[in-house]
Protein backbone atom coordinates (compact mmCIF):
# COMPACT_ATOMS: atom_id res chain seq x y z
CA UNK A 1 70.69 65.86 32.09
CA UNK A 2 68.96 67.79 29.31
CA UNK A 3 67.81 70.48 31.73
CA UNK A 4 71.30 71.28 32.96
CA UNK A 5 72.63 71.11 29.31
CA UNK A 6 69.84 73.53 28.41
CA UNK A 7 70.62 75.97 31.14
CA UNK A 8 74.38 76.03 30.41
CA UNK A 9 73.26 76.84 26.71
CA UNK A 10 71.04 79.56 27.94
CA UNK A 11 73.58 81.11 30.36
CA UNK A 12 76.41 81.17 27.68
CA UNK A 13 74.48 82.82 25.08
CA UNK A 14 73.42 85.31 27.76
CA UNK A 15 76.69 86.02 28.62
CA UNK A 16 77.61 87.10 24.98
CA UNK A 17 74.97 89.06 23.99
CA UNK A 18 75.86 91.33 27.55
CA UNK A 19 79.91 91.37 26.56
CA UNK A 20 78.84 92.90 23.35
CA UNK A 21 76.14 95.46 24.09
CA UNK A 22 78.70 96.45 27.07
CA UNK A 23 75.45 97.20 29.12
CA UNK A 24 77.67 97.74 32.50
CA UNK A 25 77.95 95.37 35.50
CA UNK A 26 74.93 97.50 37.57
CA UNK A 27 72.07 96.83 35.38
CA UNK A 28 73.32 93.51 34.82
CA UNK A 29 72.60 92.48 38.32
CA UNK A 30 69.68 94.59 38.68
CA UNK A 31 68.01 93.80 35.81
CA UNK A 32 68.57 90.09 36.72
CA UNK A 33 66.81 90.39 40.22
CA UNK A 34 63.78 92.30 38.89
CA UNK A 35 64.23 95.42 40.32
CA UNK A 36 62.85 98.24 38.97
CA UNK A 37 62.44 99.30 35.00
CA UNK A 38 63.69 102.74 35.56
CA UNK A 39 67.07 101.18 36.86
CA UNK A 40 67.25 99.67 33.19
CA UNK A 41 67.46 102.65 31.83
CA UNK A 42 71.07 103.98 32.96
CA UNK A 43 73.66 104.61 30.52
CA UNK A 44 77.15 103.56 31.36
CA UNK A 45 79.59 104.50 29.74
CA UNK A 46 81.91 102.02 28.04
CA UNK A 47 85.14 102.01 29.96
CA UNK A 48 82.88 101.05 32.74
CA UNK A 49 81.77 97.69 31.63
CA UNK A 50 84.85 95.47 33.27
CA UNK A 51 83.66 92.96 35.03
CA UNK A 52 84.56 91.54 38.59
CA UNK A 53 88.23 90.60 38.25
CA UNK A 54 88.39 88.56 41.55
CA UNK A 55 86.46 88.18 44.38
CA UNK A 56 88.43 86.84 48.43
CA UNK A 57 86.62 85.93 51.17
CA UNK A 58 89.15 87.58 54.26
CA UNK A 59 89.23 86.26 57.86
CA UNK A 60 88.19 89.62 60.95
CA UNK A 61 92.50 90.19 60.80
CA UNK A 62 92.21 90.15 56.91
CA UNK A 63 93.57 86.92 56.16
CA UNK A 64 92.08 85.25 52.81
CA UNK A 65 90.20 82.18 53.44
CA UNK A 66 89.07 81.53 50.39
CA UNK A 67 90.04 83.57 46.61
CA UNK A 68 88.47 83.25 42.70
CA UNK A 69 90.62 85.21 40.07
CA UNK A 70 87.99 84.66 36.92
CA UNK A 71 90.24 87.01 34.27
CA UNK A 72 93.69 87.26 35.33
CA UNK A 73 94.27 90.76 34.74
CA UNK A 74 94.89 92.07 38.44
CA UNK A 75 98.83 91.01 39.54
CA UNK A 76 99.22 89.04 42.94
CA UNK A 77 101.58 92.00 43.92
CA UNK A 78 98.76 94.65 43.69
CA UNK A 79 96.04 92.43 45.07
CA UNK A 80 98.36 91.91 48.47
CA UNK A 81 99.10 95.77 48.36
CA UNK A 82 95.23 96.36 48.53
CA UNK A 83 94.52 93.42 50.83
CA UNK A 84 97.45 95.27 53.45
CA UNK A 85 96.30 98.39 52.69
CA UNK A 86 92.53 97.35 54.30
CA UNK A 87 93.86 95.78 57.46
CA UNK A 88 95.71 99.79 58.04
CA UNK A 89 92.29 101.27 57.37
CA UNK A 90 90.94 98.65 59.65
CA UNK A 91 93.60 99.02 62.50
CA UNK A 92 92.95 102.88 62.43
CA UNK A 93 89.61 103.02 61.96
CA UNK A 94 89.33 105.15 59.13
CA UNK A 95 88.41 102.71 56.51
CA UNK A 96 86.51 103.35 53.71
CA UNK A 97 84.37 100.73 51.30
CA UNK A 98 86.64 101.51 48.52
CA UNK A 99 90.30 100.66 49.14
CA UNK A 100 92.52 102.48 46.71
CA UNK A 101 96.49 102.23 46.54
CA UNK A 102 99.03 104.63 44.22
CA UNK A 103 100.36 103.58 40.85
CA UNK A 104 97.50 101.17 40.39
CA UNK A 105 94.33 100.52 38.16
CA UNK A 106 92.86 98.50 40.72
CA UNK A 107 90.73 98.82 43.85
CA UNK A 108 89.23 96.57 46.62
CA UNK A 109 85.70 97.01 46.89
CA UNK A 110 84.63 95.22 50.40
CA UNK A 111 81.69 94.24 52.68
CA UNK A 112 81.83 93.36 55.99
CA UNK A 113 79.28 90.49 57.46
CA UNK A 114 79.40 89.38 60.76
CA UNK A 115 83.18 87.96 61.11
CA UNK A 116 84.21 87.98 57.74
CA UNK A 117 84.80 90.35 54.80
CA UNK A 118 83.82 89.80 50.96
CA UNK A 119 86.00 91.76 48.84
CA UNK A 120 86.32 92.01 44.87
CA UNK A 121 89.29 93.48 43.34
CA UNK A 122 88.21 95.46 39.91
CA UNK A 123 89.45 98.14 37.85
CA UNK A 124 88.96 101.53 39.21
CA UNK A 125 86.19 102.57 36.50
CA UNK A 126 83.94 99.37 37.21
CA UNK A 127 80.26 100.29 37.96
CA UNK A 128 80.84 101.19 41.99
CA UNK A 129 76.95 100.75 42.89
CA UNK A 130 77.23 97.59 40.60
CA UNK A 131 79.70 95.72 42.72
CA UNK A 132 78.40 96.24 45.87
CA UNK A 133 74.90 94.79 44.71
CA UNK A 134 76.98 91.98 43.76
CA UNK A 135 79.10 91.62 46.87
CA UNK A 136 74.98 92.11 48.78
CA UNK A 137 73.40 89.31 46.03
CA UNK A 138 76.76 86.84 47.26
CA UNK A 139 76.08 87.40 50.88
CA UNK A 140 72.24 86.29 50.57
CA UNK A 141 72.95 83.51 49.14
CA UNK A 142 75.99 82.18 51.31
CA UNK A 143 73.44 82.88 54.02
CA UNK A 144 70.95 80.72 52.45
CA UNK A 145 72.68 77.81 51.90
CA UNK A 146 74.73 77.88 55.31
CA UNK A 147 72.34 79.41 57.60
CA UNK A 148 74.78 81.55 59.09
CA UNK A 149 77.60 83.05 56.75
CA UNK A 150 80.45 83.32 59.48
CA UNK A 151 84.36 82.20 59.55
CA UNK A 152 83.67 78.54 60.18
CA UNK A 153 80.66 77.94 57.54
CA UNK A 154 83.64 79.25 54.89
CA UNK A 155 86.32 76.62 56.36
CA UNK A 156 83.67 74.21 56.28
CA UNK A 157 82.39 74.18 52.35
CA UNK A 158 84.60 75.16 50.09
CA UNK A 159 83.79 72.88 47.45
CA UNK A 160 80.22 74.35 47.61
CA UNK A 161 81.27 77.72 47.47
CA UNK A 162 83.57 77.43 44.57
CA UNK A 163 81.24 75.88 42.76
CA UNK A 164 78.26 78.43 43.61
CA UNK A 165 81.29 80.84 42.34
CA UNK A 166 81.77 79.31 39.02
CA UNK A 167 77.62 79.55 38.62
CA UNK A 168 76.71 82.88 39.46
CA UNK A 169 79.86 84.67 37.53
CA UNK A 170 81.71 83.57 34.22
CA UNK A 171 84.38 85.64 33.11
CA UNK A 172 83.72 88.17 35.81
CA UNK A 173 79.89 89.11 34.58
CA UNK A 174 77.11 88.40 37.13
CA UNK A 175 75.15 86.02 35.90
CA UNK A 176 71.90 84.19 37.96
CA UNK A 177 71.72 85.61 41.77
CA UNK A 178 68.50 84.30 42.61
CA UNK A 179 69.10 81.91 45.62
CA UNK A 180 65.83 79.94 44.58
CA UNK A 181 66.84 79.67 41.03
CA UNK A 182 70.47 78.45 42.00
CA UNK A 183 69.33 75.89 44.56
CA UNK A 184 67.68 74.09 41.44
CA UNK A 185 70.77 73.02 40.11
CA UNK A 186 73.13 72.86 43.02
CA UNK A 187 71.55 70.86 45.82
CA UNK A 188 75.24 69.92 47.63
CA UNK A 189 74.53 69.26 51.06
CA UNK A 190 76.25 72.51 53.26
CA UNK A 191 77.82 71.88 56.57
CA UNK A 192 75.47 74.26 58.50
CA UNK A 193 77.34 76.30 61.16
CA UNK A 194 75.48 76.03 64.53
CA UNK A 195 75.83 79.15 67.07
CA UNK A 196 77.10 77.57 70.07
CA UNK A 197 74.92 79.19 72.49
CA UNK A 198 74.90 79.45 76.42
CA UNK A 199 72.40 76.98 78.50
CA UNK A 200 69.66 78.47 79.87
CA UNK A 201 70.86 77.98 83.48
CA UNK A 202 73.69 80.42 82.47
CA UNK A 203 71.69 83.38 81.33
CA UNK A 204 68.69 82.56 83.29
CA UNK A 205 67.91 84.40 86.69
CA UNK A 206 66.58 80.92 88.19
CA UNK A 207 69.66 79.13 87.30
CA UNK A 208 68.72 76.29 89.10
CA UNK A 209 65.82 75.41 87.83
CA UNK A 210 65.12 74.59 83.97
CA UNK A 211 61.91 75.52 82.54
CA UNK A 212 59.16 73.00 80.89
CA UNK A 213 59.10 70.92 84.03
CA UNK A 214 55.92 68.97 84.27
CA UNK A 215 54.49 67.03 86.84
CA UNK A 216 50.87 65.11 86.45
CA UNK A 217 50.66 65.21 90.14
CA UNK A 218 52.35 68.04 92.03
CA UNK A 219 53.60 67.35 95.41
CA UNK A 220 56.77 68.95 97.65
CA UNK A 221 57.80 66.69 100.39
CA UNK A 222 59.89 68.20 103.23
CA UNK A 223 61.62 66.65 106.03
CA UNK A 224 63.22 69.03 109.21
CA UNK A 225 66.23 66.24 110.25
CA UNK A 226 68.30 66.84 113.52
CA UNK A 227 71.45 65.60 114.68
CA UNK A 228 72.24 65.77 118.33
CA UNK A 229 75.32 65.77 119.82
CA UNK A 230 75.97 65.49 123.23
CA UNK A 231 78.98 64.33 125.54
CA UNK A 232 78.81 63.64 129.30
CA UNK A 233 81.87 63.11 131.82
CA UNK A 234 81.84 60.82 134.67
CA UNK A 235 80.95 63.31 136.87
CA UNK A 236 77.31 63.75 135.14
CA UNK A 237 78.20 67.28 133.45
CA UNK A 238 77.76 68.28 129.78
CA UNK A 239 80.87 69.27 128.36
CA UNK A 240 79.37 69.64 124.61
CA UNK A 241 75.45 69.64 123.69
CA UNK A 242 74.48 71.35 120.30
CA UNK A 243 72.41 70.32 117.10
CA UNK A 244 72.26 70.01 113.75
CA UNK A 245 69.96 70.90 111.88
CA UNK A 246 69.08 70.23 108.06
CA UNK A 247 65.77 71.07 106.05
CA UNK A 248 65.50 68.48 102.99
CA UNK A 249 63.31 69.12 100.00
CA UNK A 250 62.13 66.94 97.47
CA UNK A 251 60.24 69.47 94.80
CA UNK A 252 57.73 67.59 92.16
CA UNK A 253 56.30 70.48 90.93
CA UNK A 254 55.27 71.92 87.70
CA UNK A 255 56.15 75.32 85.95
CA UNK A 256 57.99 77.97 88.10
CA UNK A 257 56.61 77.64 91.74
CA UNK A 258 57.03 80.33 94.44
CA UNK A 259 57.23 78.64 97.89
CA UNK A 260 56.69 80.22 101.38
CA UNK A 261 57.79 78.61 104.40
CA UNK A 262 57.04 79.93 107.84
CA UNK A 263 58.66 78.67 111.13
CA UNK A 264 57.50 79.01 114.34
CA UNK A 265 58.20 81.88 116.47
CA UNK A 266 60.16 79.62 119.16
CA UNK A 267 62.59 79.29 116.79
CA UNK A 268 63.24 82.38 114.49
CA UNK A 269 65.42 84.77 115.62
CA UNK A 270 63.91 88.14 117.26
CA UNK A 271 66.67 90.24 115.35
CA UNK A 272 68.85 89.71 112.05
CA UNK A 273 71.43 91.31 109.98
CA UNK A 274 73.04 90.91 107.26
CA UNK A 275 76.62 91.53 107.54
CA UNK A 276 79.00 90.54 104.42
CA UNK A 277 76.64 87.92 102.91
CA UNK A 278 75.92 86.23 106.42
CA UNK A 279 73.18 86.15 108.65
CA UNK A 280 74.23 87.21 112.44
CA UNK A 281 70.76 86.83 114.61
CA UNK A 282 70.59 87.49 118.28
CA UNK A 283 68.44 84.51 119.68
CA UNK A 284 66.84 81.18 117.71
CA UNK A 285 68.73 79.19 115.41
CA UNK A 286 72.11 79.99 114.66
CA UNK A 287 74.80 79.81 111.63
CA UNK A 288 71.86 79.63 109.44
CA UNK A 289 72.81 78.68 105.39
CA UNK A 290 70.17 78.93 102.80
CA UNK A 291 70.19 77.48 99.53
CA UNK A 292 70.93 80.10 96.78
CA UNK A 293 66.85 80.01 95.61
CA UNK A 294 65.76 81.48 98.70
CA UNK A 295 64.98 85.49 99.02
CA UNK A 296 66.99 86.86 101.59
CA UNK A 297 65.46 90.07 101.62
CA UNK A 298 62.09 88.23 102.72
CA UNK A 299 63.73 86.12 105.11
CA UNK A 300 64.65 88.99 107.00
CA UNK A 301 61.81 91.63 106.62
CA UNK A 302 59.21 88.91 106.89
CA UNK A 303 60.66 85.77 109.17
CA UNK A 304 59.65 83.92 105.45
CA UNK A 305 61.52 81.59 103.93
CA UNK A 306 60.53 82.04 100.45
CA UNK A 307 61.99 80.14 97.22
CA UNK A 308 61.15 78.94 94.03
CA UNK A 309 62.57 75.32 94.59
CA UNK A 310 65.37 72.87 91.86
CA UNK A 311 63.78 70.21 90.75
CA UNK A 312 64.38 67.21 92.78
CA UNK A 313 65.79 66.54 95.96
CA UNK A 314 68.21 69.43 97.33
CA UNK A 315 68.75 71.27 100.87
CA UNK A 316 66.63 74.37 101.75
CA UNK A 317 68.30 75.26 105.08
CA UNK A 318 70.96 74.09 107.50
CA UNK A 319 71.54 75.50 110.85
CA UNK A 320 72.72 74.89 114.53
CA UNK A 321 71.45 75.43 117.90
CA UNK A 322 72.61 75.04 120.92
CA UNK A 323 70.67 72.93 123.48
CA UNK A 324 69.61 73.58 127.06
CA UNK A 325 68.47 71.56 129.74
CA UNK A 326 68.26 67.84 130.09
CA UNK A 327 69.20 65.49 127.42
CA UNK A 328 66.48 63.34 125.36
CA UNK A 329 67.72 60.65 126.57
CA UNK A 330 70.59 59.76 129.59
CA UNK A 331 72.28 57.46 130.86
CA UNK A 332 74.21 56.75 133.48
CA UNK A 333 76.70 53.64 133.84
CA UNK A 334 78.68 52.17 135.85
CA UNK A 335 81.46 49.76 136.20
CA UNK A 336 82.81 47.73 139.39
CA UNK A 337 85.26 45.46 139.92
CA UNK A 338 84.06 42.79 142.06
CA UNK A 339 87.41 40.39 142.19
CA UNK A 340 90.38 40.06 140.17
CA UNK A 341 88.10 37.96 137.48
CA UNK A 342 85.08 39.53 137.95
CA UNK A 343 83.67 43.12 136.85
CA UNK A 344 79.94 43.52 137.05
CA UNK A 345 77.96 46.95 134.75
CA UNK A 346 75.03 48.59 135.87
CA UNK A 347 73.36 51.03 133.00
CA UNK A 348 70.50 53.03 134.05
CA UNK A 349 68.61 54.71 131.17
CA UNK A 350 66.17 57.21 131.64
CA UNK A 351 63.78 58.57 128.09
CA UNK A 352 63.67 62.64 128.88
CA UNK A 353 61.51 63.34 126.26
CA UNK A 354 57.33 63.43 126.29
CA UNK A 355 55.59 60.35 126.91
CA UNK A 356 53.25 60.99 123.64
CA UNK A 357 56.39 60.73 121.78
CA UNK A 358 58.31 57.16 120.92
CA UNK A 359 61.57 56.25 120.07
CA UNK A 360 61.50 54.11 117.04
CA UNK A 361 64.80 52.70 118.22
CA UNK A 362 67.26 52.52 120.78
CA UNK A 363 71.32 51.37 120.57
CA UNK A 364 73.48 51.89 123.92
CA UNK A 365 76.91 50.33 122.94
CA UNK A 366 78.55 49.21 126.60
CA UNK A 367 82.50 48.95 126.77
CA UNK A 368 84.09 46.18 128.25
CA UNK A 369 87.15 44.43 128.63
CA UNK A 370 88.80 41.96 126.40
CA UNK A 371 88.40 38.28 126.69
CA UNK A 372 85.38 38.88 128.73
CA UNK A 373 83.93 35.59 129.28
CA UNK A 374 80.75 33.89 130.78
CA UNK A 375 78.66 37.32 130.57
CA UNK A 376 75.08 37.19 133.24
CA UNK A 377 73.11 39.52 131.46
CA UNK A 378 69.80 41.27 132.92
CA UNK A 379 67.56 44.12 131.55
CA UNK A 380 64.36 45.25 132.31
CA UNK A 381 63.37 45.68 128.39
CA UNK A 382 65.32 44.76 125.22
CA UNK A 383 67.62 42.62 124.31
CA UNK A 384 71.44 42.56 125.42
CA UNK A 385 74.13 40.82 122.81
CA UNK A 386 77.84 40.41 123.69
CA UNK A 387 79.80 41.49 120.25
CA UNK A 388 83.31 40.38 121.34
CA UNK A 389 84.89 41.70 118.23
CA UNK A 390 84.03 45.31 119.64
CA UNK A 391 84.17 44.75 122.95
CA UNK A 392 81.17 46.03 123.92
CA UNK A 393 77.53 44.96 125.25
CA UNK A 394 74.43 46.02 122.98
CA UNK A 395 71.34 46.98 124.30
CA UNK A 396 68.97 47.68 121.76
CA UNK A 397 65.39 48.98 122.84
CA UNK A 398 62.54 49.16 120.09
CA UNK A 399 59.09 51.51 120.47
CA UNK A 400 60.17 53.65 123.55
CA UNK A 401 57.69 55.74 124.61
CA UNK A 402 59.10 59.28 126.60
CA UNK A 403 59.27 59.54 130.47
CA UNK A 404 60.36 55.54 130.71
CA UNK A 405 63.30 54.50 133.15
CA UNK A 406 65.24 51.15 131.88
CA UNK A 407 67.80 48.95 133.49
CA UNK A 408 70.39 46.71 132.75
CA UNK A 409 72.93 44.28 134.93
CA UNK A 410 75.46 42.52 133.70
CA UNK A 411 78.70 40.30 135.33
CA UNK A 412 81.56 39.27 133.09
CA UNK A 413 84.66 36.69 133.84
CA UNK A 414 88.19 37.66 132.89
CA UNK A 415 90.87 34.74 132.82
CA UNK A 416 92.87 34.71 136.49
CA UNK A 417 96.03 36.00 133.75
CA UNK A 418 94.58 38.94 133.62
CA UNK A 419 94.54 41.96 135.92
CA UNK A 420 91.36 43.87 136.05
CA UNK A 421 92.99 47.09 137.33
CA UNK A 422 95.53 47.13 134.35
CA UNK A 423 93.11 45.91 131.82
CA UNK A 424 90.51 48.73 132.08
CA UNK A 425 88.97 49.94 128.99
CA UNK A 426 90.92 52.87 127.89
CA UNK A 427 88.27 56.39 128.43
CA UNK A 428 85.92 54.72 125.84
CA UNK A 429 82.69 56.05 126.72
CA UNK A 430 79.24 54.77 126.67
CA UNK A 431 77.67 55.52 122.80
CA UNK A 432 73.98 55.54 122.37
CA UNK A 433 72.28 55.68 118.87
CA UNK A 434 68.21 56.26 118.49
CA UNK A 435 65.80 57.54 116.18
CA UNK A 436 62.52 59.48 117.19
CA UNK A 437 60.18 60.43 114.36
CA UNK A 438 57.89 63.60 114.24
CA UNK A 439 60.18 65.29 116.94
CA UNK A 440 62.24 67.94 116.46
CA UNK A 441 65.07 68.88 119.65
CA UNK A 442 64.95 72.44 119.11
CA UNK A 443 61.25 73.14 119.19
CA UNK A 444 61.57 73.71 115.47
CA UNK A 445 58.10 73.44 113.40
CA UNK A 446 56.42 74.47 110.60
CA UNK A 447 53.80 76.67 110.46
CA UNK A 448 52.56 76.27 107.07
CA UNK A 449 54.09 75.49 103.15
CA UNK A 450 52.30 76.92 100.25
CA UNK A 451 53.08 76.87 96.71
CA UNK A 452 52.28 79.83 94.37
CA UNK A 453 52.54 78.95 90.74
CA UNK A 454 50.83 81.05 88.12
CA UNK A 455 49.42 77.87 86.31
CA UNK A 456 47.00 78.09 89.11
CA UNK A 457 47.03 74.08 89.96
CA UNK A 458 46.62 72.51 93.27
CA UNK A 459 49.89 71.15 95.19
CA UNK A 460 50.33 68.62 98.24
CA UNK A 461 52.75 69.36 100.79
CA UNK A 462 54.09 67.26 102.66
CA UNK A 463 55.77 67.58 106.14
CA UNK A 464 58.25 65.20 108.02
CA UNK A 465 60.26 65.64 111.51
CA UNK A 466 63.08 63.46 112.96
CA UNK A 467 65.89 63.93 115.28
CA UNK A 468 68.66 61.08 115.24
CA UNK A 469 72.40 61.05 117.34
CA UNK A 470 75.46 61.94 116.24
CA UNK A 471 77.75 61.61 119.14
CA UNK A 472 75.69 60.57 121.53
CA UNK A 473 78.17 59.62 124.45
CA UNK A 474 78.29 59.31 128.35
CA UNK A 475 81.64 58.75 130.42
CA UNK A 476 81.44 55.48 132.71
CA UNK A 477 81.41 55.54 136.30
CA UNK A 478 84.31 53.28 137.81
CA UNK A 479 84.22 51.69 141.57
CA UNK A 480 86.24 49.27 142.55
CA UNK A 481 85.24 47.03 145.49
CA UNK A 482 88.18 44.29 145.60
């Protein structure tokens, strides 16, 4: 308490002995920041010693946020006429630091500092080079205390600021502009404005990918999946057969990798162009979709696929291809109607692919009719289940090895109520579901994955194949012998 009461002694005894000696605003403030002695030694003259009538704080479109009159002596009708006067200048881009209007004693001496202005309205014969030292002293420290001195650090503290005001000027006279000294005696918290600024994914080329990613062990696991689709009539022809292709990454790697992936020949295409952002190829895959980190350019130049992967799990490359030849697997089935109450179903299932390859597992869902009762079931392998709330017969097949042949019998009951030739199942087809690991159905394969990262460590890569059904269906064969 007796060091504040001391320094408000000291200050107001200052402030006298500078009123008196009328030693002009400018080496006021410059002999109270230690600049140099020569500086001391200019002689103002005497009708030049007013001090800093009042000093506003204006918004970019020159509205006053914030406004300390210390001696009353400018009217609030000429302080408006200068304040208008600056947003013209402003508007028309001719403005000047000095802001002058007619028929008035007064002018606006202003700064501008990133979206606000400082202004202080003083008599026209006030030490010029004075005031804007002043206006350059407030500045530093507003920028001290707030970090940034914008719009929204004003709005935000103007408790602080009046009271930093009332310390650095009484009656208009400049008193301590030291930010050090000042920030001894008023240690308010501020309400620091924070720049909101843009996330690195916005302004970063590699927008997908954040930087600082570290992995203790770096691995990159990919896995080539394909969906088949196929669809047989009765008659044994293909009326659809394509896949579907999908290339899944999971990326655990440090840093910012570069990845090349090369395909096999079988399976690139011999010629590409790109035509309005797509890729039109004359042979190998087809409707090919990469994810935005793969190089384009290099993908066509070079057959590479080449892309500095997300972090995580994410999908490199989808694409379709049509299929020719025999199916993986077919079947062929066939339903007869023995009596009136009897129907019997013979499936013959043949594995089309190469014996070194298995099947992990095989579904063939069988329709049949409703109410089907006392079912005589016979297969060669697997197991057969009635599931009479699908009306179907199940045959599921595990570990089937390529280049197998399968059969399955069955003979169902109907009640005599029901007619066989009325009660057919209505063009539902045969559906089979299966799984075969390290097998791809269009030949696809990968050559070999690297990773490039400048870090220089070691990576694992890891490569998976499967091919799975999606719409997998033959047409069954109907005889009747009744």
């Amino acid at each position: 308490m007796s060091k504040n009461n001391s320094y408000r002694e000291t200050k107001t005894n200052f402030t006298r002995s500078v009123a008196s000696t009328r030693t002009g605003l400018f080496a006021l403030v410059l002999g109270l920041d230690d600049l140099s002695a020569s500086v001391m030694n200019v002689t103002v003259k005497k009708n030049a010693s007013r001090a800093c009538s009042s000093i506003q704080i204006l918004s970019s479109n020159c509205q006053i946020l914030l406004s300390r009159d210390w001696r009353g002596d400018i009217p609030c009708t000429e302080l408006a006429q200068l304040i208008d006067a600056l947003k013209r200048s402003l508007e028309t881009g001719s403005s000047s630091p000095i802001i002058y209007v007619e028929q008035s004693d007064f002018a606006l001496f202003f700064v501008a500092h990133n979206d606000v202005y400082i202004a202080c309205a003083a008599s026209r014969t006030t030490d010029v080079a004075g005031i804007f030292v002043f206006l350059h002293k407030l500045i530093a420290i507003f920028s001290m205390y707030f970090n940034s001195f914008v719009e929204e650090s004003v709005r935000d503290n103007f408790v602080l600021i009046y009271e930093l005001l009332d310390e650095v000027v009484d009656n208009g006279y400049p008193q301590i502009t030291d930010p050090g000294v000042l920030h001894e005696f008023i240690k308010v918290h501020a309400n620091c404005f924070e720049a909101i600024s843009p996330p690195l994914a916005v302004t970063n080329s590699i927008s997908w990918r954040t930087g600082g990613i570290f992995y203790k062990k770096n691995e990159i696991f990919l896995d080539a999946i394909e969906h088949c689709s196929l669809a047989v009539d009765a008659a044994g022809n293909e009326t659809r057969s394509f896949i579907i292709g999908t290339i899944c990454v999971r990326s655990q790697l440090s840093g910012l990798p570069i990845c090349e992936l090369s395909l096999n020949d079988r399976t690139m295409p011999t010629k590409v162009e790109v035509v309005c952002g797509s890729l039109n190829q004359s042979s190998g895959l087809e409707d090919v979709k990469f994810h935005p980190c793969v190089d384009l350019g290099t993908y066509t130049s070079k057959r590479l696929v080449c892309f500095t992967p997300p972090d995580g799990k994410f999908d490199l490359m989808t694409y379709r291809t049509s299929v020719c030849g025999k199916p993986l697997i077919d079947v062929h089935a066939t339903s007869t109607i023995i009596t009136k109450t009897t129907v019997s179903y013979t499936v013959n299932l043949s594995t089309l692919f190469k014996e070194h390859t298995s099947a992990t597992s095989i579904q063939i869902e069988i329709p049949v009719h409703t109410d089907v009762t006392s079912p005589e079931i016979r297969c060669s392998y697997g197991t057969v289940v009635y599931v009479p709330e699908k009306d179907i017969l199940l045959w599921t097949l595990r570990n089937v090895k390529g280049s197998r042949r399968f059969k399955l019998q069955s003979k169902l009951s109907l009640p005599s109520t029901r007619d066989l030739k009325n009660s057919t199942p209505s063009n539902i087809p045969v559906r089979v579901n299966f799984e075969i690991p390290y097998y791809t159905a269009s030949g696809l394969q990968v050559k070999y994955l690297k990773v490039l990262e400048k870090e220089g460590y070691r990576a694992l890569p890891w490569v998976r194949y499967i091919t799975r059904t999606n719409d997998y269906e033959f047409r069954l064969r109907k005889q009747n012998l009744s």
